[in-house]
N, C-alpha and C. Protein backbone atom coordinates (compact mmCIF):
# COMPACT_ATOMS: atom_id res chain seq x y z
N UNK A 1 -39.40 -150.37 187.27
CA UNK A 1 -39.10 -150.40 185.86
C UNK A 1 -38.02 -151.43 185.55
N UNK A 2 -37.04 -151.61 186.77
CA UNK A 2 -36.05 -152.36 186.12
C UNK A 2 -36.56 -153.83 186.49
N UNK A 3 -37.61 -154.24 187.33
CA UNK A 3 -37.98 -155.67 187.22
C UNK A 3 -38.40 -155.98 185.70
N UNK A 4 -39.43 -154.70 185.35
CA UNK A 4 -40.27 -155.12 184.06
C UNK A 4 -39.03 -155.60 182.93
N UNK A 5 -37.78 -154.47 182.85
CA UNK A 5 -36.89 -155.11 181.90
C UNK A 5 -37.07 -155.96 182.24
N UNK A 6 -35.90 -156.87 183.04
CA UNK A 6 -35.30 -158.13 183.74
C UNK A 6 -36.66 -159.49 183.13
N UNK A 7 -37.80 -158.93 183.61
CA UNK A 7 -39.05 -160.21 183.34
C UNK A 7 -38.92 -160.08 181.59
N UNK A 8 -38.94 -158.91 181.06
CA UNK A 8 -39.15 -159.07 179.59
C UNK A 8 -37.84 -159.54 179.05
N UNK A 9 -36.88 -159.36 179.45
CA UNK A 9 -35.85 -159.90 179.08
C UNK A 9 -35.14 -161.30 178.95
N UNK A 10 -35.97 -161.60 180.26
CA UNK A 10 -35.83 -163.66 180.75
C UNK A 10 -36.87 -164.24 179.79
N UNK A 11 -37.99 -163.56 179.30
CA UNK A 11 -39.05 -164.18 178.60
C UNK A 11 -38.50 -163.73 176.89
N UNK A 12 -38.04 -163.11 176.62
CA UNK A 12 -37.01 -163.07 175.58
C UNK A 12 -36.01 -163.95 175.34
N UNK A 13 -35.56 -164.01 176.69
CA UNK A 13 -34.42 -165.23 176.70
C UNK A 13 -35.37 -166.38 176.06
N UNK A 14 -35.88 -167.01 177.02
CA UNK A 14 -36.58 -168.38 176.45
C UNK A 14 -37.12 -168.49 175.04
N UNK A 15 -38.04 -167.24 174.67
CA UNK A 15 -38.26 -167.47 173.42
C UNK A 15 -37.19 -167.52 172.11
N UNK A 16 -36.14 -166.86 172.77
CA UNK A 16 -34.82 -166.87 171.51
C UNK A 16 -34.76 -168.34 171.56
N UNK A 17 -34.46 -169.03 172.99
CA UNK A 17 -34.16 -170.52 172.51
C UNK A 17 -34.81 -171.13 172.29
N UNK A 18 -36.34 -171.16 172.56
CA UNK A 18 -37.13 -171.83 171.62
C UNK A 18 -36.69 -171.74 169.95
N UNK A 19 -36.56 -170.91 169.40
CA UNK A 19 -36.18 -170.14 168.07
C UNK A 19 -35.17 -170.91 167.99
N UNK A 20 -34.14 -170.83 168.46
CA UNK A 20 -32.42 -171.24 168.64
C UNK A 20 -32.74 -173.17 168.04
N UNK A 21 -33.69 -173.46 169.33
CA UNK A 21 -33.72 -175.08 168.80
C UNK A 21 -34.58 -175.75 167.58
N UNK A 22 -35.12 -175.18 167.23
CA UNK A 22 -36.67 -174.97 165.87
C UNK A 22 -35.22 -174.64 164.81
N UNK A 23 -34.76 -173.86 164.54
CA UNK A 23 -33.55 -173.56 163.67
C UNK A 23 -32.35 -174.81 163.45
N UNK A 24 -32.12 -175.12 164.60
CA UNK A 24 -31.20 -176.55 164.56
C UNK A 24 -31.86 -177.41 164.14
N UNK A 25 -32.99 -177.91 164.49
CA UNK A 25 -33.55 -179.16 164.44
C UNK A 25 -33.82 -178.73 162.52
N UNK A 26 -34.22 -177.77 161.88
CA UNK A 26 -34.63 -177.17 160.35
C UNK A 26 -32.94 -177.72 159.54
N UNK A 27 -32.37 -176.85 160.44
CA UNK A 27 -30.66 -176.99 159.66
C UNK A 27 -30.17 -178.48 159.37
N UNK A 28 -30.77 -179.24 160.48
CA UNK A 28 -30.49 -181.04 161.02
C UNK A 28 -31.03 -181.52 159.40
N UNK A 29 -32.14 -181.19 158.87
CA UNK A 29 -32.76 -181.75 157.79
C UNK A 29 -32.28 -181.01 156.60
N UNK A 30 -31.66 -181.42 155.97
CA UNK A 30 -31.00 -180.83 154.51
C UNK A 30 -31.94 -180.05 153.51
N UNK A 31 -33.55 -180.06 153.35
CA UNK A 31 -33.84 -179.65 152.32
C UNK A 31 -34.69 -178.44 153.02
N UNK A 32 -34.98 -178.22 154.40
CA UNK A 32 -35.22 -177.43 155.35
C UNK A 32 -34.19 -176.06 155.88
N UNK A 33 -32.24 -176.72 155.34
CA UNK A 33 -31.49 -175.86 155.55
C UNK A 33 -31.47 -173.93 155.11
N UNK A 34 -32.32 -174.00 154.10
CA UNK A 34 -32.23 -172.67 154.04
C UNK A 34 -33.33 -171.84 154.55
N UNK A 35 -34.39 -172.71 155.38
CA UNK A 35 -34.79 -171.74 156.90
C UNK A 35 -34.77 -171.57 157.78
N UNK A 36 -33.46 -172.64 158.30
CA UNK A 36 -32.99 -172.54 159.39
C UNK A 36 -31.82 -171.79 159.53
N UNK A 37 -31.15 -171.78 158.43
CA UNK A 37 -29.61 -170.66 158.81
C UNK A 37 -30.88 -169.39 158.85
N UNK A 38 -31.58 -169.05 158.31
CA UNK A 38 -32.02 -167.38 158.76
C UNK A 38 -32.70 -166.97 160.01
N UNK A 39 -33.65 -168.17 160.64
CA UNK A 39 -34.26 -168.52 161.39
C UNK A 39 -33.12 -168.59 163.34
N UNK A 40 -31.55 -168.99 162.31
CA UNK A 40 -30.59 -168.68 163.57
C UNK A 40 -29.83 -167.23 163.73
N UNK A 41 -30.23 -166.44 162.64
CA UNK A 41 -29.78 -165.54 162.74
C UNK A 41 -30.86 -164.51 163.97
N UNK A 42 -32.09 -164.70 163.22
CA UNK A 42 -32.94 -164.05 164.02
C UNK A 42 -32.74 -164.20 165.74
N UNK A 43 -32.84 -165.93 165.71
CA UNK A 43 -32.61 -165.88 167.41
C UNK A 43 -31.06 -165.46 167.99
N UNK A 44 -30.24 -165.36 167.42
CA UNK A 44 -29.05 -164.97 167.55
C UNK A 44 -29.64 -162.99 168.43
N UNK A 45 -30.13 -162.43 167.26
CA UNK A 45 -30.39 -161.27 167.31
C UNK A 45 -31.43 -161.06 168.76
N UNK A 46 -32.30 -162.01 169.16
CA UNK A 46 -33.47 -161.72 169.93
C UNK A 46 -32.49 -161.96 171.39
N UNK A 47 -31.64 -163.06 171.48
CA UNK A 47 -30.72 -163.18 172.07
C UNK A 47 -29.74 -162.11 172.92
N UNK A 48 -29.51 -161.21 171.82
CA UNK A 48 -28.72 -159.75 171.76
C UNK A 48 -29.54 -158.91 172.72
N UNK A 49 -31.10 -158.81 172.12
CA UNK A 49 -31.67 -157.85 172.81
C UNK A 49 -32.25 -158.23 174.18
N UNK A 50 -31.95 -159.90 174.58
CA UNK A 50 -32.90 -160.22 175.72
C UNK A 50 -31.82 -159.71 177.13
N UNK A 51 -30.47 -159.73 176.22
CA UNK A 51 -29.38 -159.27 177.09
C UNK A 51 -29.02 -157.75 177.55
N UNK A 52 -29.48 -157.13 176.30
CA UNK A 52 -29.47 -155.96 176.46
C UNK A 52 -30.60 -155.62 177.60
N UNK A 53 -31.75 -156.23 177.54
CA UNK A 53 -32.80 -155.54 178.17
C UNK A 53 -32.55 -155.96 180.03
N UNK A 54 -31.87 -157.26 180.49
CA UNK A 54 -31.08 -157.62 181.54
C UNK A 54 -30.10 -156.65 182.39
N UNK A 55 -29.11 -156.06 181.44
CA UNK A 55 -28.68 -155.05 181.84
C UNK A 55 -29.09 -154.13 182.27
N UNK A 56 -28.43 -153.08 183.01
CA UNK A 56 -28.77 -151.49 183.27
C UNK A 56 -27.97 -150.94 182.04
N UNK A 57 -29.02 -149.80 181.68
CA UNK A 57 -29.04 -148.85 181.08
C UNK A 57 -27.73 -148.29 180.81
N UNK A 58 -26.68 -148.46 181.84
CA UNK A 58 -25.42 -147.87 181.34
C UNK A 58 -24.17 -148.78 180.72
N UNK A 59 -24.44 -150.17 180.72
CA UNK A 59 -23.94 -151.29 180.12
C UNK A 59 -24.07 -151.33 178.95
N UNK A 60 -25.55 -151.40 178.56
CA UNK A 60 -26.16 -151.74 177.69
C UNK A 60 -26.37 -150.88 176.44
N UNK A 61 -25.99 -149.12 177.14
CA UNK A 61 -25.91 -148.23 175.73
C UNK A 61 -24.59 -147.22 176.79
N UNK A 62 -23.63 -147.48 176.75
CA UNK A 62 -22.73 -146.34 177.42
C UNK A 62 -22.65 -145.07 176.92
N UNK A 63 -22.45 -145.28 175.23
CA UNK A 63 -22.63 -143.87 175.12
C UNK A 63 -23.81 -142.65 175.06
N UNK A 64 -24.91 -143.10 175.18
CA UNK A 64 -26.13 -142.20 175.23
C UNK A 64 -26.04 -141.99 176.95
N UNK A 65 -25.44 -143.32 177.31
CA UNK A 65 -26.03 -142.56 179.63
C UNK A 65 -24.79 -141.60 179.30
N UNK A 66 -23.53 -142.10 178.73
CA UNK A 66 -22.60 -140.96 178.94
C UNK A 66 -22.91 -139.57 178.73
N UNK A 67 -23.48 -139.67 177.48
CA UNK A 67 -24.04 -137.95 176.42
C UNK A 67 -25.05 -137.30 177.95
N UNK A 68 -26.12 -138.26 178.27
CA UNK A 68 -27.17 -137.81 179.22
C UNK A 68 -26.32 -137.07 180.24
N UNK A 69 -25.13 -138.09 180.98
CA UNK A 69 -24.59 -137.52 182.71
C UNK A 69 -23.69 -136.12 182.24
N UNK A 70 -23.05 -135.94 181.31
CA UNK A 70 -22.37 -134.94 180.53
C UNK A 70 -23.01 -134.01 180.43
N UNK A 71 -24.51 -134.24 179.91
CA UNK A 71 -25.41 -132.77 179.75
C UNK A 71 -26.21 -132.14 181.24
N UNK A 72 -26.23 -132.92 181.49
CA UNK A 72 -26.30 -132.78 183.27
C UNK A 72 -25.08 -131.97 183.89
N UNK A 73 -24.16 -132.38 183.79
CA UNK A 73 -22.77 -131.97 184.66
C UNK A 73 -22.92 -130.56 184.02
N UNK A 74 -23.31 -130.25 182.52
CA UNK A 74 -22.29 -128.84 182.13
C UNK A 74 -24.15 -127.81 182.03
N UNK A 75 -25.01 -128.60 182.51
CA UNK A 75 -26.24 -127.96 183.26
C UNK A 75 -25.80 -127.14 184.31
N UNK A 76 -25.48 -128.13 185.71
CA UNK A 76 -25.37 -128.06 187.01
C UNK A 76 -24.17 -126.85 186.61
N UNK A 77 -22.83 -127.02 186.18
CA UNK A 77 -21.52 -126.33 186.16
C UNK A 77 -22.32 -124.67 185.28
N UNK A 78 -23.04 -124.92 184.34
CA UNK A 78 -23.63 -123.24 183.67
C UNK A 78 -24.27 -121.99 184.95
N UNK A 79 -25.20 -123.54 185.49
CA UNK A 79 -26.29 -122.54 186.91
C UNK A 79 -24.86 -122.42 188.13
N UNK A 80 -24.56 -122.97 188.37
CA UNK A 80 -23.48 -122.23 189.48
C UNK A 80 -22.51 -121.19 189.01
N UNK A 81 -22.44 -121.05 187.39
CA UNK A 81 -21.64 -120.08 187.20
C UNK A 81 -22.39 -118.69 187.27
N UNK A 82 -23.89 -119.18 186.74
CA UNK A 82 -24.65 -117.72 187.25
C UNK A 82 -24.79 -117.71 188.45
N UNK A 83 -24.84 -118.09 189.31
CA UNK A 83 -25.08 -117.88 190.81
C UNK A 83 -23.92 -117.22 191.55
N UNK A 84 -22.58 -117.59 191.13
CA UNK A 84 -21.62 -117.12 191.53
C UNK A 84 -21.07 -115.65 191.07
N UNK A 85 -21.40 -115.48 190.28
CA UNK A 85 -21.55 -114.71 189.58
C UNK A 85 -19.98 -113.62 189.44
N UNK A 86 -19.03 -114.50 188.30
CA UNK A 86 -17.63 -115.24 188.16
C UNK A 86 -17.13 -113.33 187.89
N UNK A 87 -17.95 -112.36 187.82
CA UNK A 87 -16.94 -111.45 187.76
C UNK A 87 -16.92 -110.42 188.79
N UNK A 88 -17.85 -111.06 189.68
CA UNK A 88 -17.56 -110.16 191.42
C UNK A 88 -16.61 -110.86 192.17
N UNK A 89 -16.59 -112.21 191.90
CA UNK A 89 -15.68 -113.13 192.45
C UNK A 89 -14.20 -112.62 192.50
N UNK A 90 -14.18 -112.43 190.88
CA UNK A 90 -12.56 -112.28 190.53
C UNK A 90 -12.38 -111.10 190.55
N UNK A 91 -12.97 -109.91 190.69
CA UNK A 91 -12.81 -108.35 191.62
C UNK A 91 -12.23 -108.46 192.79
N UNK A 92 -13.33 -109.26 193.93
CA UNK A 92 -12.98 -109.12 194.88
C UNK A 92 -11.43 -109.53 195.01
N UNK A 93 -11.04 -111.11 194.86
CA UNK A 93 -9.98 -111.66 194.79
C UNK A 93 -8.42 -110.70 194.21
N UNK A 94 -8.76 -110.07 193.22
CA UNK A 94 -7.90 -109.08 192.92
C UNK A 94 -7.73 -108.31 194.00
N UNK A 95 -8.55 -107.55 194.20
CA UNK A 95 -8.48 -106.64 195.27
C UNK A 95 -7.76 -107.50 196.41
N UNK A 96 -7.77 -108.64 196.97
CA UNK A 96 -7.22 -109.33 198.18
C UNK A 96 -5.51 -109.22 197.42
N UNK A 97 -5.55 -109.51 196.31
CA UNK A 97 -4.31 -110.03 195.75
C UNK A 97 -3.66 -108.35 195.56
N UNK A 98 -4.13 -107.67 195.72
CA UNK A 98 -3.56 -106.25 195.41
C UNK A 98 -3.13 -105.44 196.90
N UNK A 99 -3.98 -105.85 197.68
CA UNK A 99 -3.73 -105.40 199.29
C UNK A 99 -2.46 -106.16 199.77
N UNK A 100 -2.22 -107.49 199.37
CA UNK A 100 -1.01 -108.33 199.79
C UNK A 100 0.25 -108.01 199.57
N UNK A 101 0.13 -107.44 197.91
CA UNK A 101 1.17 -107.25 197.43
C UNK A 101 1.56 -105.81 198.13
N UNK A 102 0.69 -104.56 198.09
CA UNK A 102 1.77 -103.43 199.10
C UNK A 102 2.02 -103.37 200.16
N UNK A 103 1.83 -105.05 200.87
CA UNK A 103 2.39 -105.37 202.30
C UNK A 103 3.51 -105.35 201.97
């Protein structure tokens, strides 16, 4: 999956600068200028995303991998609290802590 980004992303690349130089060469001619400033905005933007798609996933949007590894962690941390099962635990432990003390 992450080649397919990387290939769609390099072929993004190129086509932004195709875009990028079609926009300059529009802007170069004065009566052409007002479809080339929009025409650079666009490749500006395709630019954005050819980079984004280059990256991994946690660069490229931190806060959604963050939200994802977060809902994971307090997954994993819920099921071990049932497994442990947090109020035989802290019985027993009392009880250790209660035998110590009428030593």
């Amino acid at each position: 999956m992450r080649i397919l980004r990387g290939m769609a992303g390099a072929l993004l690349w190129i086509v932004a600068a195709v875009v990028g130089l079609v926009a300059v060469v529009l802007c170069i001619t004065i009566i052409l200028l007002p479809v080339g400033l929009p025409l650079l905005g666009v490749s500006r933007r395709v630019f954005g995303m050819a980079v984004k798609l280059m990256l991994p996933r946690e660069v490229a949007h931190p806060v959604k991998q963050t939200g994802k590894h977060l809902r994971g962690q307090i997954d994993n941390a819920s099921s071990q609290i049932k497994k442990s099962k947090p109020g035989k635990t802290a019985a027993k432990a009392g009880r250790k802590v209660r035998k110590r003390m009428k030593k």
